[in-house]
N, C-alpha and C. Protein backbone atom coordinates (compact mmCIF):
# COMPACT_ATOMS: atom_id res chain seq x y z
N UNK A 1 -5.14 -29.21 -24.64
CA UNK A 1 -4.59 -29.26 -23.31
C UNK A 1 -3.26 -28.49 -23.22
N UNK A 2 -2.28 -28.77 -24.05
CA UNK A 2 -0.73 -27.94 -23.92
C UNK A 2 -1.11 -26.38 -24.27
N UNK A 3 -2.38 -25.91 -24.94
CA UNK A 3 -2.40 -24.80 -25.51
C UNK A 3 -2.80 -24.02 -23.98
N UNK A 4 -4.03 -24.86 -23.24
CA UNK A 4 -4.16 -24.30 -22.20
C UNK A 4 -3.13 -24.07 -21.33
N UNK A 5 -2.04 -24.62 -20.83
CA UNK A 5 -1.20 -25.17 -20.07
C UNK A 5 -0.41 -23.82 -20.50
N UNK A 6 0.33 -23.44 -21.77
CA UNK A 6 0.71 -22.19 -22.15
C UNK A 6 -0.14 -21.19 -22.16
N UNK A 7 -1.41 -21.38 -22.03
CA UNK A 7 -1.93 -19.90 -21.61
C UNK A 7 -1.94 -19.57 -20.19
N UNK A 8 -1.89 -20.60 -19.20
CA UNK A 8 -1.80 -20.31 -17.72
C UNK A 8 -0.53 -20.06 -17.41
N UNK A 9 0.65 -20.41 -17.84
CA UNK A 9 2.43 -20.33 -17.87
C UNK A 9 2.09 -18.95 -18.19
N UNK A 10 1.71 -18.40 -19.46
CA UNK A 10 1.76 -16.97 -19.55
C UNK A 10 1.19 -15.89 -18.64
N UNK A 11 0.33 -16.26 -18.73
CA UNK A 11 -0.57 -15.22 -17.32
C UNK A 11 0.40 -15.65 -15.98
N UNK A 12 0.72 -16.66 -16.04
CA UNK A 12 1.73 -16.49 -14.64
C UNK A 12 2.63 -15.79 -14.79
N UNK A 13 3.44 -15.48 -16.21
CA UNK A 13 4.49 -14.65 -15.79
C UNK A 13 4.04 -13.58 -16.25
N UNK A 14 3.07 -13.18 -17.06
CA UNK A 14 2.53 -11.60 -16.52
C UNK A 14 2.09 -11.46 -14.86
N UNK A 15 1.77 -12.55 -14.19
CA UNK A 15 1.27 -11.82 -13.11
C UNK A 15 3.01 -11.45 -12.31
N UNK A 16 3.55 -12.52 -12.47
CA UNK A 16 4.90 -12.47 -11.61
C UNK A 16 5.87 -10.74 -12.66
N UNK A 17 5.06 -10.89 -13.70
CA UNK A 17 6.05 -9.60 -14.08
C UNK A 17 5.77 -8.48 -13.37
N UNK A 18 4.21 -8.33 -13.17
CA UNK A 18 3.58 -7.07 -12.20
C UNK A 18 4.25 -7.17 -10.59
N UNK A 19 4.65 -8.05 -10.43
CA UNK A 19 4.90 -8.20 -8.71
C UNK A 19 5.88 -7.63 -9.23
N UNK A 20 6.91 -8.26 -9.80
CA UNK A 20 8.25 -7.75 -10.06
C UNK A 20 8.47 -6.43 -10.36
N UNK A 21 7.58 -6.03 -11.45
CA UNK A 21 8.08 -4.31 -11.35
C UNK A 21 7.59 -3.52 -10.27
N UNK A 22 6.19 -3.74 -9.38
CA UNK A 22 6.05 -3.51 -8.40
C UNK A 22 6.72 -3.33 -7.14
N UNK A 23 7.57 -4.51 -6.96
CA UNK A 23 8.60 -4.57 -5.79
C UNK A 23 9.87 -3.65 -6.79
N UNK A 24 9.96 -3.30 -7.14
CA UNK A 24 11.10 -2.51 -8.15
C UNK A 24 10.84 -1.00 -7.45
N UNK A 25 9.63 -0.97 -7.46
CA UNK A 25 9.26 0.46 -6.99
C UNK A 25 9.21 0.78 -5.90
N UNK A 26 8.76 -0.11 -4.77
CA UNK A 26 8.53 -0.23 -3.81
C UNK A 26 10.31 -0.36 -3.27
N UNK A 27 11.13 -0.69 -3.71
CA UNK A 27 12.48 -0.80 -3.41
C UNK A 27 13.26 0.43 -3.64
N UNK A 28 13.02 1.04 -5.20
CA UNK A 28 13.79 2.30 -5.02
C UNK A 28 13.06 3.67 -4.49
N UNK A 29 11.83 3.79 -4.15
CA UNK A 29 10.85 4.36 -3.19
C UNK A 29 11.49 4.13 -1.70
N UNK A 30 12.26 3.22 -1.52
CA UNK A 30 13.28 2.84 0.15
C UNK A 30 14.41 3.66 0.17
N UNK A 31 14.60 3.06 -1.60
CA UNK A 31 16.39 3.79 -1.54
C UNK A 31 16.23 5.17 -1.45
N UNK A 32 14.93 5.99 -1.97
CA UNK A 32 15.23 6.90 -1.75
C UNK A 32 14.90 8.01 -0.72
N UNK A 33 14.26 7.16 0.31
CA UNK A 33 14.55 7.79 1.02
C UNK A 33 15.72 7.29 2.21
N UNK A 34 16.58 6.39 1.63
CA UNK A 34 17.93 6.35 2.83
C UNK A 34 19.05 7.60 1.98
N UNK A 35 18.80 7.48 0.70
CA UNK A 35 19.36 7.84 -0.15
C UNK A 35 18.91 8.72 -1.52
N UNK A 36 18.50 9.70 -1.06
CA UNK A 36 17.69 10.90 -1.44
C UNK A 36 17.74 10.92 -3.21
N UNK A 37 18.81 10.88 -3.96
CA UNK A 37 18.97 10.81 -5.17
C UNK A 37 19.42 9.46 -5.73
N UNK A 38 19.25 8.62 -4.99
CA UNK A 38 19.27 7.01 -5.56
C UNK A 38 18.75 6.68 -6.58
N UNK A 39 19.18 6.14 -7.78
CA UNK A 39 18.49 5.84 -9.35
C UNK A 39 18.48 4.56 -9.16
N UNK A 40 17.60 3.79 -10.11
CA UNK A 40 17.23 2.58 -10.52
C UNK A 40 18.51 1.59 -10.35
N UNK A 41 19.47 2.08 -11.02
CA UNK A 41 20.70 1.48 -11.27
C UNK A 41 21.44 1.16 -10.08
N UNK A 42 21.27 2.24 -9.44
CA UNK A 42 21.81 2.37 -7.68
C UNK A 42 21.40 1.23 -6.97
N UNK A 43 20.64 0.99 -6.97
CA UNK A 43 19.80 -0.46 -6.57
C UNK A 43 20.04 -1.67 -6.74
N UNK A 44 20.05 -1.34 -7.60
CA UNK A 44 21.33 -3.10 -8.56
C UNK A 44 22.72 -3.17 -8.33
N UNK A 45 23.20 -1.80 -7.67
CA UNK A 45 24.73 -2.48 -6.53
C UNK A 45 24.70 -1.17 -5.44
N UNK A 46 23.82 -1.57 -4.66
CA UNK A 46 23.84 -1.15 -3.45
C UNK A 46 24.87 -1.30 -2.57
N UNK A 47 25.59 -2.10 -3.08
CA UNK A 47 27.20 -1.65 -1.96
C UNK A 47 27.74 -0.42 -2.46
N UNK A 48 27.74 0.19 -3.44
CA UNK A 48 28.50 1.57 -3.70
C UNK A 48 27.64 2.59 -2.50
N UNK A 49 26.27 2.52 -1.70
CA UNK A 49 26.29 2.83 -0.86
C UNK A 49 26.03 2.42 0.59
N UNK A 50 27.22 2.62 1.43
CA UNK A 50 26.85 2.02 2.58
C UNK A 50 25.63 1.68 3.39
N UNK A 51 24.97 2.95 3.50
CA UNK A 51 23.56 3.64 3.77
C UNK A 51 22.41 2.30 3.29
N UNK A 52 23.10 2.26 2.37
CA UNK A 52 21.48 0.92 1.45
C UNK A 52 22.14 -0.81 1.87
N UNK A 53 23.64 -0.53 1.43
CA UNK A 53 24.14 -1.83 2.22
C UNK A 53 23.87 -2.57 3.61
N UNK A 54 23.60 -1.80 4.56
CA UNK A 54 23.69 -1.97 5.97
C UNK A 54 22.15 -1.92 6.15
N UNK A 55 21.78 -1.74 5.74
CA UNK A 55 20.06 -1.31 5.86
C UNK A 55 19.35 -2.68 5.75
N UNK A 56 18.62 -3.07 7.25
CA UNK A 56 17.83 -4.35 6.86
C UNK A 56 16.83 -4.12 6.32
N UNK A 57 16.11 -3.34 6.19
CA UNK A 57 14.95 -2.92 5.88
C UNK A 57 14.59 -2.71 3.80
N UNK A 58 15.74 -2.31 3.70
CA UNK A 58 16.41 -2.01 2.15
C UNK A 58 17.02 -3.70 1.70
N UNK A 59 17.84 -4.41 2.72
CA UNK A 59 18.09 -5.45 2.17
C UNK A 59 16.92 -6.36 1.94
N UNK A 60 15.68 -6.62 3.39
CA UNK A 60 14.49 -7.42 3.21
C UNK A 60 13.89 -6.96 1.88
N UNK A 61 13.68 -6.00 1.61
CA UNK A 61 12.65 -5.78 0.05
C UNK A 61 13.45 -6.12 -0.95
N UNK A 62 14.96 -6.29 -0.73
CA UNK A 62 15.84 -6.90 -2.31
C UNK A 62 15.59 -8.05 -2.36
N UNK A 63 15.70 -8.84 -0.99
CA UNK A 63 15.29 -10.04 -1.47
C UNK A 63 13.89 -10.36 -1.73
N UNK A 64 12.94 -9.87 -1.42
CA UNK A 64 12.10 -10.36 -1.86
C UNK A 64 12.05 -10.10 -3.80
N UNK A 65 12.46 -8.95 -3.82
CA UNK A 65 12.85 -8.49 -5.18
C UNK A 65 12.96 -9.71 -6.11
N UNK A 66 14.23 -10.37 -5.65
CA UNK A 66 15.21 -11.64 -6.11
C UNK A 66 14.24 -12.50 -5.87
N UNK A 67 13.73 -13.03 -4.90
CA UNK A 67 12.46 -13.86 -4.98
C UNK A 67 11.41 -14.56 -5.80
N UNK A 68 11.25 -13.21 -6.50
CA UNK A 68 10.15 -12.66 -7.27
C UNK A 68 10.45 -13.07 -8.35
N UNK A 69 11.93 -12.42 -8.82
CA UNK A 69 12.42 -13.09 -10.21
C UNK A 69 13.09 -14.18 -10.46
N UNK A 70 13.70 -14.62 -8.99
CA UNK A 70 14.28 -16.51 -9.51
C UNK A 70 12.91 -17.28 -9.63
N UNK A 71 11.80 -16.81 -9.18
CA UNK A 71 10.02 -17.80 -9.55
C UNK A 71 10.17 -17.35 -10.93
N UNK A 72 10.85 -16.27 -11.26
CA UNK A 72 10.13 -15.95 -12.99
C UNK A 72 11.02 -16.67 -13.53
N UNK A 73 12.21 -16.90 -13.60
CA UNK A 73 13.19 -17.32 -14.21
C UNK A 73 12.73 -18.77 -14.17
N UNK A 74 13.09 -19.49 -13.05
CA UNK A 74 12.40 -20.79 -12.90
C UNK A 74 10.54 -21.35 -13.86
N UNK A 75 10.11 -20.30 -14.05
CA UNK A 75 8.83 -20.88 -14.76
C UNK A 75 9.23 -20.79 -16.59
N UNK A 76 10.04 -19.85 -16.82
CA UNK A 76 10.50 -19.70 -17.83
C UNK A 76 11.20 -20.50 -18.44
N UNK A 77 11.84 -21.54 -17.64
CA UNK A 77 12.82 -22.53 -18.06
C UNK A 77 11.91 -24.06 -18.29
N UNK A 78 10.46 -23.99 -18.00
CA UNK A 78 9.81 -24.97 -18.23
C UNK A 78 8.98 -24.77 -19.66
């Protein structure tokens, strides 16, 4: 029973890892086009540009971003 229980925990966070790098892409695929040469990194402090700061559209997909990974974090801690 616990062996099963860790094999479904795992496949959950492979599946939540695919969303996650998914929305990763789908986010700097936004940045770049508010922000034509936007890198990965750029993304992870989007206040250095206004353009991505102010942007609801850029902010809705971060959070879901964050979403994505406080569920991963949270399953991880069980």
């Amino acid at each position: 029973m616990e062996n099963k229980r860790s094999e479904e925990l795992s496949e959950l966070d492979q599946l939540l890892q695919e969303l996650i790098d998914g929305q990763q892409k789908t986010l700097l695929q936004l940045a770049r086009r508010i922000v034509p040469n936007a890198t990965s990194d750029d993304i992870l402090q989007p206040n250095d540009f206004p353009e991505l700061e102010n942007h609801p559209h850029f902010r809705y997909e971060e959070g879901l971003l964050a979403g994505l990974q406080s569920a991963q974090i949270a399953l991880r801690c069980h």
